[in-house]
C-alpha atoms as a PDB file:
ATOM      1  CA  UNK A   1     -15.355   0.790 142.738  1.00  0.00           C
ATOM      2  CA  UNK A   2     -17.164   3.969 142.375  1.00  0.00           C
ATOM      3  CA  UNK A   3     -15.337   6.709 139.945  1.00  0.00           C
ATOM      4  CA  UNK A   4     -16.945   9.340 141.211  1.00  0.00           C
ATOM      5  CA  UNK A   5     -14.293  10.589 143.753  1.00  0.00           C
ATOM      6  CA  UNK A   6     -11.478  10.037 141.180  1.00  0.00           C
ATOM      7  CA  UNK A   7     -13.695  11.900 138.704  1.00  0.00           C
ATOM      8  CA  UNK A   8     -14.508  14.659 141.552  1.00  0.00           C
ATOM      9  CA  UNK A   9     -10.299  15.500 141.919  1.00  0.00           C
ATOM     10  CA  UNK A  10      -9.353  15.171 139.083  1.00  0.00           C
ATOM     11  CA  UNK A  11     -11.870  17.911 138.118  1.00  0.00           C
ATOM     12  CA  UNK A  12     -10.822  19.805 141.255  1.00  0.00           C
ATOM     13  CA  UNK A  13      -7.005  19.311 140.147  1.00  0.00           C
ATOM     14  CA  UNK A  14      -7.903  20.464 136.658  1.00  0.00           C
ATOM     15  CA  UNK A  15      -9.635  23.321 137.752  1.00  0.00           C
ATOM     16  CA  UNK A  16      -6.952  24.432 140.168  1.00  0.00           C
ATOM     17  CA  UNK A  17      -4.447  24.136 137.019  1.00  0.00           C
ATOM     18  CA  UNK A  18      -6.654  26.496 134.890  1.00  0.00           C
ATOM     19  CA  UNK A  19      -6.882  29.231 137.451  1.00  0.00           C
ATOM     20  CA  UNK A  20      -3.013  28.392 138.051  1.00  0.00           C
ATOM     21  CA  UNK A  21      -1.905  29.323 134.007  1.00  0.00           C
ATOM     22  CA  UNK A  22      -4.869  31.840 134.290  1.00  0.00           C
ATOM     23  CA  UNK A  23      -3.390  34.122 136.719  1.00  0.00           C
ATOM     24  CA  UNK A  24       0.081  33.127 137.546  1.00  0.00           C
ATOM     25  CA  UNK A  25       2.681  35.732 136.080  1.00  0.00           C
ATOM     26  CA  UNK A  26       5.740  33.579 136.455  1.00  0.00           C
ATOM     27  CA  UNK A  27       6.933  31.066 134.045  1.00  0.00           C
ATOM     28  CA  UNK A  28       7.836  28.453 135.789  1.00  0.00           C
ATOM     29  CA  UNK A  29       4.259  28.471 137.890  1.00  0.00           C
ATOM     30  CA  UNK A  30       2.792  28.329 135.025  1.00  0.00           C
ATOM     31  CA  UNK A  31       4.608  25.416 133.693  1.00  0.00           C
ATOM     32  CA  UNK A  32       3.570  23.824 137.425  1.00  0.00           C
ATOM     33  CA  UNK A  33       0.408  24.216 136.828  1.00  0.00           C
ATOM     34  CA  UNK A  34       0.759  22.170 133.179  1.00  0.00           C
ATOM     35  CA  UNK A  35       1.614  19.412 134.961  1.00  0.00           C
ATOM     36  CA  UNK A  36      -1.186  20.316 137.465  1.00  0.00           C
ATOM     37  CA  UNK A  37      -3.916  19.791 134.342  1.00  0.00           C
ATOM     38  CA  UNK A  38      -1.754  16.809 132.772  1.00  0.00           C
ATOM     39  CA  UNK A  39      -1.709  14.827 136.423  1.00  0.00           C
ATOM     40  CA  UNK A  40      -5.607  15.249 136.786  1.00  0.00           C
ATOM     41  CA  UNK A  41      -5.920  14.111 132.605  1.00  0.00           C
ATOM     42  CA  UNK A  42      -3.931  10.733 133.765  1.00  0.00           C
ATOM     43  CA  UNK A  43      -6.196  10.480 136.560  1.00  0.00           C
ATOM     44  CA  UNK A  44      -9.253  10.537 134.730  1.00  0.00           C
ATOM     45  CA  UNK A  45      -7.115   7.870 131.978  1.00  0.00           C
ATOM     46  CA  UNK A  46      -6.664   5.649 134.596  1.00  0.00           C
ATOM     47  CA  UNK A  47     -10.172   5.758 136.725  1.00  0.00           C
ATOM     48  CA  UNK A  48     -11.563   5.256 132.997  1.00  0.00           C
ATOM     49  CA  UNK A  49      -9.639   2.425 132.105  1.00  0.00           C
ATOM     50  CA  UNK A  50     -10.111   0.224 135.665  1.00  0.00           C
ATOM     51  CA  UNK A  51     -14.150   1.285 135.361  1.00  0.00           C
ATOM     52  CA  UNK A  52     -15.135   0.946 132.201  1.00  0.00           C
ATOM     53  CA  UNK A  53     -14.214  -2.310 130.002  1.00  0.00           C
ATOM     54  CA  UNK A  54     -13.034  -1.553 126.389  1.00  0.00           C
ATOM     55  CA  UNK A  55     -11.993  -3.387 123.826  1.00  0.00           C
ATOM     56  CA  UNK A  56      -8.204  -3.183 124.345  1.00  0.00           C
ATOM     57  CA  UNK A  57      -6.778  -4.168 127.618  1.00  0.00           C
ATOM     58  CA  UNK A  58      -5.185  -1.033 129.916  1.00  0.00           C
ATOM     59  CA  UNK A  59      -5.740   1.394 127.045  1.00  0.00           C
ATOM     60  CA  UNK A  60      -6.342   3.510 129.413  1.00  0.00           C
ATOM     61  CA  UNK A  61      -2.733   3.165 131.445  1.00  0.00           C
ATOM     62  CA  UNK A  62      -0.732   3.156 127.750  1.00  0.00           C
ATOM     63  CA  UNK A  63      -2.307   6.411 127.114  1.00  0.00           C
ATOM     64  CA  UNK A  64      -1.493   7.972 130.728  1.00  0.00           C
ATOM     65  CA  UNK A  65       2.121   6.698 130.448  1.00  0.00           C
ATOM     66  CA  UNK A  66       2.007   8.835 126.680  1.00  0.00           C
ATOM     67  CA  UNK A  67       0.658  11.940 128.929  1.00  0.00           C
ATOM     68  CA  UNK A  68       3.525  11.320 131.046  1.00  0.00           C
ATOM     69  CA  UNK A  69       6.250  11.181 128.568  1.00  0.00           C
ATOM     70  CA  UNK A  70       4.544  14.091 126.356  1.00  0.00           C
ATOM     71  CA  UNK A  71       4.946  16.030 130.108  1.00  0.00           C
ATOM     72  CA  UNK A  72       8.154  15.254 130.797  1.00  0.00           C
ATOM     73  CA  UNK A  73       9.120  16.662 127.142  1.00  0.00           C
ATOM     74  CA  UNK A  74       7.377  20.056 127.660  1.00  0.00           C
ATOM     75  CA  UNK A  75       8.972  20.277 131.104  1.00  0.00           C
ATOM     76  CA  UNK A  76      12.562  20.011 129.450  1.00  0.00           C
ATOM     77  CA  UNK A  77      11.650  22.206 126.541  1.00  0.00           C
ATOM     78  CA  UNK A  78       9.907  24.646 128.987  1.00  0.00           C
ATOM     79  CA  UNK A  79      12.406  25.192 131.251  1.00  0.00           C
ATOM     80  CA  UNK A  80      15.321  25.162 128.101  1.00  0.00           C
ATOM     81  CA  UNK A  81      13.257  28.430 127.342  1.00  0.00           C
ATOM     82  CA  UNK A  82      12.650  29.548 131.133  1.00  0.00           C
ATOM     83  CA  UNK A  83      15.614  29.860 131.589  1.00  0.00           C
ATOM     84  CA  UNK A  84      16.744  31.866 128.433  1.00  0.00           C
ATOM     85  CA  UNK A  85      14.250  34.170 129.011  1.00  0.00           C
ATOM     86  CA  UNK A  86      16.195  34.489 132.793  1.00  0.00           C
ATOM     87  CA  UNK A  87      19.133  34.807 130.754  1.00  0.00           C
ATOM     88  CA  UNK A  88      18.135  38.116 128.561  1.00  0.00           C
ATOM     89  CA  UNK A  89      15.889  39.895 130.652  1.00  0.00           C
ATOM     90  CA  UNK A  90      16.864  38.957 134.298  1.00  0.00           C
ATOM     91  CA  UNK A  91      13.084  37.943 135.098  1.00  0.00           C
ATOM     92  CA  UNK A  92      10.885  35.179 134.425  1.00  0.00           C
ATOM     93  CA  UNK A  93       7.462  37.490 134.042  1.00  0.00           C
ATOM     94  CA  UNK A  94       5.560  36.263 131.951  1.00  0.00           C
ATOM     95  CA  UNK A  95       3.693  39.480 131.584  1.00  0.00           C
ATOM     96  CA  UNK A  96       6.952  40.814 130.371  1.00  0.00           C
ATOM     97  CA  UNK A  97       7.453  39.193 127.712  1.00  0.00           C
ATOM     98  CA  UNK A  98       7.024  40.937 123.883  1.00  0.00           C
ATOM     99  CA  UNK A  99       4.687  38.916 121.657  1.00  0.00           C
ATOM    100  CA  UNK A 100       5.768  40.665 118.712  1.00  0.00           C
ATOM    101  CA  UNK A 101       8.783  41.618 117.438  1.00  0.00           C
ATOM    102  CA  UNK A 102       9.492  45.756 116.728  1.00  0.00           C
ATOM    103  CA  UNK A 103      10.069  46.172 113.010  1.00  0.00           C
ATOM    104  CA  UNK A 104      13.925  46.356 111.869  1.00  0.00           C
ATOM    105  CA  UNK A 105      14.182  50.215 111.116  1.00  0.00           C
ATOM    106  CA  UNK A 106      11.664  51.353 114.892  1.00  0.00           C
ATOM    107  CA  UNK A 107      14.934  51.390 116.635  1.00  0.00           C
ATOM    108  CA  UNK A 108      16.106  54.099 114.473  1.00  0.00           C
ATOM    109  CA  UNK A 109      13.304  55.948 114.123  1.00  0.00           C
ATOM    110  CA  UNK A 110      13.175  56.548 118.152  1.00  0.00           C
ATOM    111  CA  UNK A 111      16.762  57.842 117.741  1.00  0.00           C
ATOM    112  CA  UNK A 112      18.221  54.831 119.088  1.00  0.00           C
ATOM    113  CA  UNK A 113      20.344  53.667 116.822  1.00  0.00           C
ATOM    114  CA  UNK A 114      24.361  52.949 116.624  1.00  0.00           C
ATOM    115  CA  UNK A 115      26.465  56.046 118.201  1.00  0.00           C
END
């Protein structure tokens, strides 16, 4: 078998996922295009370990089933937070979202304190 079409998409599919986290402003594309990168990772796993011969038998499927469980955990914890960002600010934008937190006393220095 040659690799080199496996090896060609998976590159393409990795690519695609950069550009996807790259630009995307919503959350949940951007967690789509995770997977994107992980999916093209297991493909490379997998064209490596039925190619090449290595010392331990389907290494190469054990590690793409770890991908795959490690993916399926950031999904869950991903969306957990998708959607409590939803639930405070009505948007999933990621370009929305503060980075840092405003120092305890810069609400009442703007005036906008308790009345």
């Amino acid at each position: 078998m040659r690799p080199v079409i496996p090896y060609v998409t998976a590159a393409l599919l990795f690519g695609l996922g950069v550009y996807g986290v790259l630009r995307r402003r919503n959350a949940v594309l951007v967690l789509m295009a995770v997977e994107l990168m992980l999916n093209a990772v297991n493909l490379i796993l997998i064209t490596a370990d039925t190619t090449v011969r290595a010392a331990l038998p389907h290494s190469g499927q054990v590690f793409a089933l770890f991908v795959i469980v490690l993916a399926a955990a950031e999904i869950g914890v991903g969306l957990a937070i998708v959607l409590q960002l939803y639930r405070l600010r009505a948007s999933v934008t990621v370009d929305d979202v503060p980075l840092t937190e405003a120092p305890a006393g810069a609400a009442a220095d703007r005036g906008e304190g308790e009345k």
